[in-house]
Protein backbone atom coordinates (compact mmCIF):
# COMPACT_ATOMS: atom_id res chain seq x y z
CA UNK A 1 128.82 81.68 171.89
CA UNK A 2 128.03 78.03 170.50
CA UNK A 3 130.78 76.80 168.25
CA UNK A 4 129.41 76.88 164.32
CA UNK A 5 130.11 72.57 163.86
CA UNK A 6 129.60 73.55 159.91
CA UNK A 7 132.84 75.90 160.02
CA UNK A 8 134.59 74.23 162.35
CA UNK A 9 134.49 70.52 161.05
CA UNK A 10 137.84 69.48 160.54
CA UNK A 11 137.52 68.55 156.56
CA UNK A 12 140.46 66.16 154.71
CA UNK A 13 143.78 67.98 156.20
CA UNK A 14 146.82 67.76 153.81
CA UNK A 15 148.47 65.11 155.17
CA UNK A 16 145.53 63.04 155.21
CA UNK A 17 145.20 63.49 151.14
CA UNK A 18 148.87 62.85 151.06
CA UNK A 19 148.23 59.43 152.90
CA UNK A 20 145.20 58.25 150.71
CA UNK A 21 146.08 59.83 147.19
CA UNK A 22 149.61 60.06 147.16
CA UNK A 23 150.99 57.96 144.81
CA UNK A 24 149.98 57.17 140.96
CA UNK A 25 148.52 53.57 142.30
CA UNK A 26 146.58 54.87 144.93
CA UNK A 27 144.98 57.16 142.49
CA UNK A 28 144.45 54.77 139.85
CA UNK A 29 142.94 52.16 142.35
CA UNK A 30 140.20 55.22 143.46
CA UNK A 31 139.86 56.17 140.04
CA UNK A 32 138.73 52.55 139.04
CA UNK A 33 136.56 52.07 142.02
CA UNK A 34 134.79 55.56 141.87
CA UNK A 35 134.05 54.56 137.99
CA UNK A 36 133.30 50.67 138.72
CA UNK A 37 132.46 50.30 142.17
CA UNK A 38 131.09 46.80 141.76
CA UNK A 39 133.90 46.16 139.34
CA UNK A 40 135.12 46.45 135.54
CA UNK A 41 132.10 47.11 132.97
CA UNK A 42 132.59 46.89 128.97
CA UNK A 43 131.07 50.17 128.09
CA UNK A 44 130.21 48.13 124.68
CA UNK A 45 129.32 44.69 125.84
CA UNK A 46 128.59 44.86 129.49
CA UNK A 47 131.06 41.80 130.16
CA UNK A 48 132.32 42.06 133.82
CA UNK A 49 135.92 40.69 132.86
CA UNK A 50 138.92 42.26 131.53
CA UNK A 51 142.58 41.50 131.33
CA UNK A 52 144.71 44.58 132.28
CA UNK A 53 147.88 45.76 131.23
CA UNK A 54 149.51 48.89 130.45
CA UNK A 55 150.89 51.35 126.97
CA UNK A 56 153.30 53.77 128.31
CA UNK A 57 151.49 55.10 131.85
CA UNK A 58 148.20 54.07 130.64
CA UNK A 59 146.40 51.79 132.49
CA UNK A 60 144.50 49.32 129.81
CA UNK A 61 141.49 47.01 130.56
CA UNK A 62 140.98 44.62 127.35
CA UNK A 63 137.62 42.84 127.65
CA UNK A 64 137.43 39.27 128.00
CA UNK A 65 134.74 38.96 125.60
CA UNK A 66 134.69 41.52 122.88
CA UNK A 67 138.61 42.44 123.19
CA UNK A 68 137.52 46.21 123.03
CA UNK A 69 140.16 48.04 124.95
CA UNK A 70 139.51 50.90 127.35
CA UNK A 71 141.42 53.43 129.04
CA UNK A 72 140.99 54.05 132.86
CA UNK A 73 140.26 57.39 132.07
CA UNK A 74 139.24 57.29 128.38
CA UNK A 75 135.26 58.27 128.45
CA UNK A 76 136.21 60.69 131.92
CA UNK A 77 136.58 64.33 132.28
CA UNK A 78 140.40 63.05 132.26
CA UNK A 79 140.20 61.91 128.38
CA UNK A 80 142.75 62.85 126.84
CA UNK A 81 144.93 64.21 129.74
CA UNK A 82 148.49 63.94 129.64
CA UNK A 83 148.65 64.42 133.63
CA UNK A 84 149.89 62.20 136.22
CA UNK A 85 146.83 61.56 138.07
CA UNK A 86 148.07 62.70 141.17
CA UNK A 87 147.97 66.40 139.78
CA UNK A 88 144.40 66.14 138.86
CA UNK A 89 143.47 64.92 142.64
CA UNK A 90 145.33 68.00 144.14
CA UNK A 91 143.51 69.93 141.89
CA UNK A 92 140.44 68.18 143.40
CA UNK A 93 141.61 68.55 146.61
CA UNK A 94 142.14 72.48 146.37
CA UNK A 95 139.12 73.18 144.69
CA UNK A 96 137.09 71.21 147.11
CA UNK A 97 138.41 71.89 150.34
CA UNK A 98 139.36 75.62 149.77
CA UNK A 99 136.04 78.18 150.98
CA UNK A 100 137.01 80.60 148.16
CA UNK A 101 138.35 78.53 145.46
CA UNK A 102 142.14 78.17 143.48
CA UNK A 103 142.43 80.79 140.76
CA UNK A 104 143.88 79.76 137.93
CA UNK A 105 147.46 81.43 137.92
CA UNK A 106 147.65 79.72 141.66
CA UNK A 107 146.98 76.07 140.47
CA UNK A 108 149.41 77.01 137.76
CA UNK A 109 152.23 77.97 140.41
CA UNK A 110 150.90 74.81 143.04
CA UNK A 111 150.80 72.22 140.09
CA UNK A 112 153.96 73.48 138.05
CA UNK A 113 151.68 73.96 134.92
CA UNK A 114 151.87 75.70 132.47
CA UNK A 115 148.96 78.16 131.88
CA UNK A 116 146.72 76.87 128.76
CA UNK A 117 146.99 73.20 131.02
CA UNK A 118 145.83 75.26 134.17
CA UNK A 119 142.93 76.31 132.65
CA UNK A 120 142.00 73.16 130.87
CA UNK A 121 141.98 71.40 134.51
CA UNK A 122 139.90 74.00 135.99
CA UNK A 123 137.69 74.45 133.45
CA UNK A 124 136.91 70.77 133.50
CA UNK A 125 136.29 70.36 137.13
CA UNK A 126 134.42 73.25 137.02
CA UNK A 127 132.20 72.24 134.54
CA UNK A 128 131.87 68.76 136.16
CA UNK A 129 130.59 70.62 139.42
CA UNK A 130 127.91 72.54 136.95
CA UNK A 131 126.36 69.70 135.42
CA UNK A 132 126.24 67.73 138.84
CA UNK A 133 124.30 71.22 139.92
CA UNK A 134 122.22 71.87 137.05
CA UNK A 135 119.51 69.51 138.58
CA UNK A 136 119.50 71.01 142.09
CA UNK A 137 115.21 71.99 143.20
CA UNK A 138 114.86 74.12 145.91
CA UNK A 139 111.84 73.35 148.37
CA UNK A 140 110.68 74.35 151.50
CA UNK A 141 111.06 78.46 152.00
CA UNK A 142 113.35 80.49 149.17
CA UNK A 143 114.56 83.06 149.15
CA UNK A 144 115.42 84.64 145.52
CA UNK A 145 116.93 87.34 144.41
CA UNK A 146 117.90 89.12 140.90
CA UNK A 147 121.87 89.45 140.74
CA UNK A 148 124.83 90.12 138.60
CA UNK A 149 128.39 89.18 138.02
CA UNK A 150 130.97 91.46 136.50
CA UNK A 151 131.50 95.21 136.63
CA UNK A 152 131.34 98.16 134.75
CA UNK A 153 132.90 99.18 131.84
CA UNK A 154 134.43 102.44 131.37
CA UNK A 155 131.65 104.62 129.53
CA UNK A 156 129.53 102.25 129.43
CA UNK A 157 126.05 101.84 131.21
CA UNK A 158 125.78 100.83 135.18
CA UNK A 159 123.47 98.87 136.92
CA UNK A 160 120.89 96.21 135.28
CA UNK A 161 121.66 96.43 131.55
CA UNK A 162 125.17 96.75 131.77
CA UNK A 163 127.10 95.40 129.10
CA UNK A 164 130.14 94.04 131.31
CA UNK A 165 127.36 92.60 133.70
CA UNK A 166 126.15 88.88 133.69
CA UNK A 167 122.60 88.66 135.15
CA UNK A 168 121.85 85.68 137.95
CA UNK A 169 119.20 84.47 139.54
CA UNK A 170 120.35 83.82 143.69
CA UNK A 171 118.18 81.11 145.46
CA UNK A 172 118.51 80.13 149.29
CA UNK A 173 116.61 77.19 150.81
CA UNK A 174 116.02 77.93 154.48
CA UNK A 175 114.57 75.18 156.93
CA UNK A 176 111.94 76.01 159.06
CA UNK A 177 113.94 77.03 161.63
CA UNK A 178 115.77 79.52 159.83
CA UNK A 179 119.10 77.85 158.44
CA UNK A 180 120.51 78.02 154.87
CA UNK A 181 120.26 74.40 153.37
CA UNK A 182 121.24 74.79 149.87
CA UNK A 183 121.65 77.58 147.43
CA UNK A 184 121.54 77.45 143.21
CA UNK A 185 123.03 80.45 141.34
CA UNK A 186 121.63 80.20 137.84
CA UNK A 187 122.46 82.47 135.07
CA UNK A 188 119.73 84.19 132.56
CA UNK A 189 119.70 85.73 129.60
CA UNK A 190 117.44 88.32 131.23
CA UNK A 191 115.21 88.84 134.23
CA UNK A 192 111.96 88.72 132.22
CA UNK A 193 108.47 86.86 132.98
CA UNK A 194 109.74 83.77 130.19
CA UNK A 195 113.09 82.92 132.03
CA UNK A 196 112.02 82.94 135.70
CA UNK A 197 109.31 80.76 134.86
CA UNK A 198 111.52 78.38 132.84
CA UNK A 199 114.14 78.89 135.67
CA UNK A 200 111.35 77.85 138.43
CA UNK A 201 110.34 74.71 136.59
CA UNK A 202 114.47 73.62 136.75
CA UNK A 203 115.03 74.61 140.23
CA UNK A 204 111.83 74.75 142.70
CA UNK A 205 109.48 72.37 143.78
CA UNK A 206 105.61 73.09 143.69
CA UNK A 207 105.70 73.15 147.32
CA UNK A 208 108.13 75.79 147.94
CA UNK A 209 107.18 79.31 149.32
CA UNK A 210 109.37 82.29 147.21
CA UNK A 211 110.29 85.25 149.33
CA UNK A 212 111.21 87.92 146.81
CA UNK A 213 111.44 92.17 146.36
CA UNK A 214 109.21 93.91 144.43
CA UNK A 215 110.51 92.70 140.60
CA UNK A 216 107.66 91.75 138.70
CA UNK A 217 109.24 89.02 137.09
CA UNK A 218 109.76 86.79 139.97
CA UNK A 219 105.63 86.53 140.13
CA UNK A 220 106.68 84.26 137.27
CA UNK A 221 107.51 81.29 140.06
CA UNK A 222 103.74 80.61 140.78
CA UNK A 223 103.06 79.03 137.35
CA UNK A 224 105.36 76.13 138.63
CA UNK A 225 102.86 76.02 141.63
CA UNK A 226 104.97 77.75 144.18
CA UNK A 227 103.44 80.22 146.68
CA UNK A 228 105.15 83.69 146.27
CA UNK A 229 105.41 86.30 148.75
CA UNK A 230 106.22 89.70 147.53
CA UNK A 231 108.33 92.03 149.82
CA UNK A 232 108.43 95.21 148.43
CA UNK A 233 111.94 97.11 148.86
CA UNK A 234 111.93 100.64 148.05
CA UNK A 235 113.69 104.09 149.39
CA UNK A 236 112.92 103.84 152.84
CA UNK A 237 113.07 99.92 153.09
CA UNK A 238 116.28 98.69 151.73
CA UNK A 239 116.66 94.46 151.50
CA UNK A 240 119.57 94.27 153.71
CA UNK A 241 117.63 95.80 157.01
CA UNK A 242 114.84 93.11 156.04
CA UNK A 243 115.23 89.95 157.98
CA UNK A 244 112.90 87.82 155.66
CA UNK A 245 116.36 88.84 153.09
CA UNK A 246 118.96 87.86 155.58
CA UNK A 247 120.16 84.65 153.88
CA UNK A 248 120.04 85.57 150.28
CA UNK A 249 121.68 88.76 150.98
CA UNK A 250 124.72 86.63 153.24
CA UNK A 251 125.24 84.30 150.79
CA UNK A 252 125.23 86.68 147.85
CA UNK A 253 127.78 88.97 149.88
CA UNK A 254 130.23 85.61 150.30
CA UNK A 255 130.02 84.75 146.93
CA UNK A 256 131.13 88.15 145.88
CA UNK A 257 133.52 88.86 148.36
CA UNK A 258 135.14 85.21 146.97
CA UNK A 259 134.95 86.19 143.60
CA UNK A 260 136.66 89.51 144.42
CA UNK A 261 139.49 87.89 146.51
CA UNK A 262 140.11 85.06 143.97
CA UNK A 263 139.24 85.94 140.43
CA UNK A 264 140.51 89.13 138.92
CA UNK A 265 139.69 88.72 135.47
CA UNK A 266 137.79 85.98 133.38
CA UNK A 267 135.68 85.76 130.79
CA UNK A 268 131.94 86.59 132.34
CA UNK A 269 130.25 86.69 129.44
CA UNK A 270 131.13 82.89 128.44
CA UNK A 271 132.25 81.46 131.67
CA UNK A 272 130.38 82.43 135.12
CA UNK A 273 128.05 79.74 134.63
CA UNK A 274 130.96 77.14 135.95
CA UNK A 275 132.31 80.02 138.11
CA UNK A 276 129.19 80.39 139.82
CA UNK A 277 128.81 76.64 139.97
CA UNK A 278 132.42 76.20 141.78
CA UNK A 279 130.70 78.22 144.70
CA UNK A 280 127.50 76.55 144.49
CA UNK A 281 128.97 73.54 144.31
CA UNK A 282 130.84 74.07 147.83
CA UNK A 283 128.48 75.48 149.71
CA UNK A 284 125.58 72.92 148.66
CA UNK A 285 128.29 70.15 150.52
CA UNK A 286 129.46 72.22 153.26
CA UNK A 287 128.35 69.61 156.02
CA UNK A 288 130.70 67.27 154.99
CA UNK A 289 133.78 68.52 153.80
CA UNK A 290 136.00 65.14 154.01
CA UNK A 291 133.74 63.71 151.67
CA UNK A 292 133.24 66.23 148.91
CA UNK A 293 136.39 65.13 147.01
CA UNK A 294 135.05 61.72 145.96
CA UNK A 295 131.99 63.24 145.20
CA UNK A 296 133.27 65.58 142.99
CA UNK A 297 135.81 62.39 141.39
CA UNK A 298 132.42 60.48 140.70
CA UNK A 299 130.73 63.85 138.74
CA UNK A 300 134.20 63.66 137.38
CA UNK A 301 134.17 59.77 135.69
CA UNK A 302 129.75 60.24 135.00
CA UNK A 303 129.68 62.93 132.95
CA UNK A 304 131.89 61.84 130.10
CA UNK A 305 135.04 63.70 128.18
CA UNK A 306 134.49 67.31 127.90
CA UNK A 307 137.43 68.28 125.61
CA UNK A 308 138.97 71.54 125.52
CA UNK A 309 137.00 73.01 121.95
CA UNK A 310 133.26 71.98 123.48
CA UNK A 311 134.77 74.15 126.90
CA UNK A 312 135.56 76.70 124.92
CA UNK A 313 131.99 77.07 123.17
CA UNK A 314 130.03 80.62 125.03
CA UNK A 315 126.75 78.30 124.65
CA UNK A 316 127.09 75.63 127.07
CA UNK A 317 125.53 77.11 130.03
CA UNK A 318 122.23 77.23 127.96
């Protein structure tokens, strides 16, 4: 049996991270290059010089021309923080180079935090790795699938209307060979005509081909232009003994079984948009596991200061 290269790629071992982010200067020194790779920019003049010195453990840059002073991390998803920096890259490094993710209560217990500062980290990673996401278009062959996130509650209703149950649409890009390329997990208010369509018009190109079951909604996807190709699933024919189902039903089984096996409880209602992202986020950069930490540390310094209050809001993943 050929060796899988995907799952056997060696990734960025421990002591490897210990050699490169170590210390509070290394960090700082990747920090400043993942935000100004060609070197210091006045976010309000543009001038390319600064003089640099430092209040407390901050590191200051003062530009030369307009004397505004800036934070290395002021305008980051580390505004605000409090943290040494070389917490916040071990919580990069766990949540990028671990298959099923870092619950909360284990970051907590691996980064001596307390809890509220545990889930402010997470939460802000996580979200980093949804809005780097958001934009993802499937093309080529897709298969999609309606799904949900949660269980049921005691005396309450099962199945698809549940109200302990967040509905997702799954969506596997396959080559044309047969290999999963890239996956988005998208939640939806419901699985009617109106959101797959708006869904399709984020997510798919015009080119792709949908392979879907029999739910009517997902004829929504050829207003965007895509082909669709209806496999109907029914009593006789279930979508797991179907072959043209194989990926969507793989992935969807992995990202449940790691949702099982790390997170016990969470908020689905507000939260599994950035939950679902995490594993999106990792499998969508599974070729190239040594470099998915500084991509994740540029989403991190792009995307601005997401403070704790606007994390806390149920309607950001709208």
């Amino acid at each position: 049996m050929a060796i899988n290269r995907i799952q056997f790629q060696p990734g960025l071992s421990l002591a490897d991270f210990l050699k490169d982010y170590g210390t509070e200067t290394q960090c700082e020194a990747i920090l400043e290059h993942s935000r100004w790779p060609q070197g210091f920019v006045c976010p309000a003049c543009s001038a390319s010089r600064a003089v640099q010195f430092r209040r407390g453990q901050s590191k200051i840059f003062q530009c030369s021309r307009c004397r505004k002073q800036i934070s290395l991390i002021s305008g980051t998803i580390f505004h605000g923080s409090n943290l040494p920096l070389t917490q916040w890259f071990l919580a990069l490094y766990f949540m990028t180079q671990g298959k099923s993710g870092l619950s909360m209560l284990e970051m907590r217990r691996m980064l001596g935090l307390s809890y509220k500062a545990a889930w402010r980290l997470k939460h802000k990673l996580m979200q980093a790795m949804f809005e780097r996401e958001e934009t993802t278009v499937l093309g080529q062959r897709v298969e999609i699938d309606d799904a949900y996130l949660g269980g049921e509650r005691s005396g309450g209703k099962v199945g698809r209307g549940s109200e302990n149950k967040v509905p997702f649409i799954a969506a596997v890009e396959t080559s044309h060979d047969g290999h999963p390329l890239r996956a988005v997990f998208s939640r939806v208010t419901t699985f009617s005509s109106h959101d797959v369509d708006q869904w399709a018009k984020n997510h798919l190109a015009p080119t792709a081909l949908v392979v879907s079951d029999g739910l009517n909604c997902f004829r929504a996807v050829t207003k965007t232009g895509c082909y669709h190709q209806r496999e109907v699933v029914g009593d006789q024919r279930r979508s797991t003994d179907m072959g043209c189902f194989h990926w969507i039903n793989t992935i969807l089984g992995n990202l449940k079984t790691a949702m099982a096996g790390t997170y016990h409880a969470f908020d689905f209602d507000k939260y599994a948009h950035r939950y679902l992202a995490e594993f999106q986020y990792r499998f969508n950069r599974r070729f190239d596991l040594r470099s998915m930490l500084p991509r994740l540390l540029f989403a991190c310094v792009s995307i601005g200061k997401r403070p704790e209050a606007w994390l806390r809001r149920a309607e950001n993943w709208t």
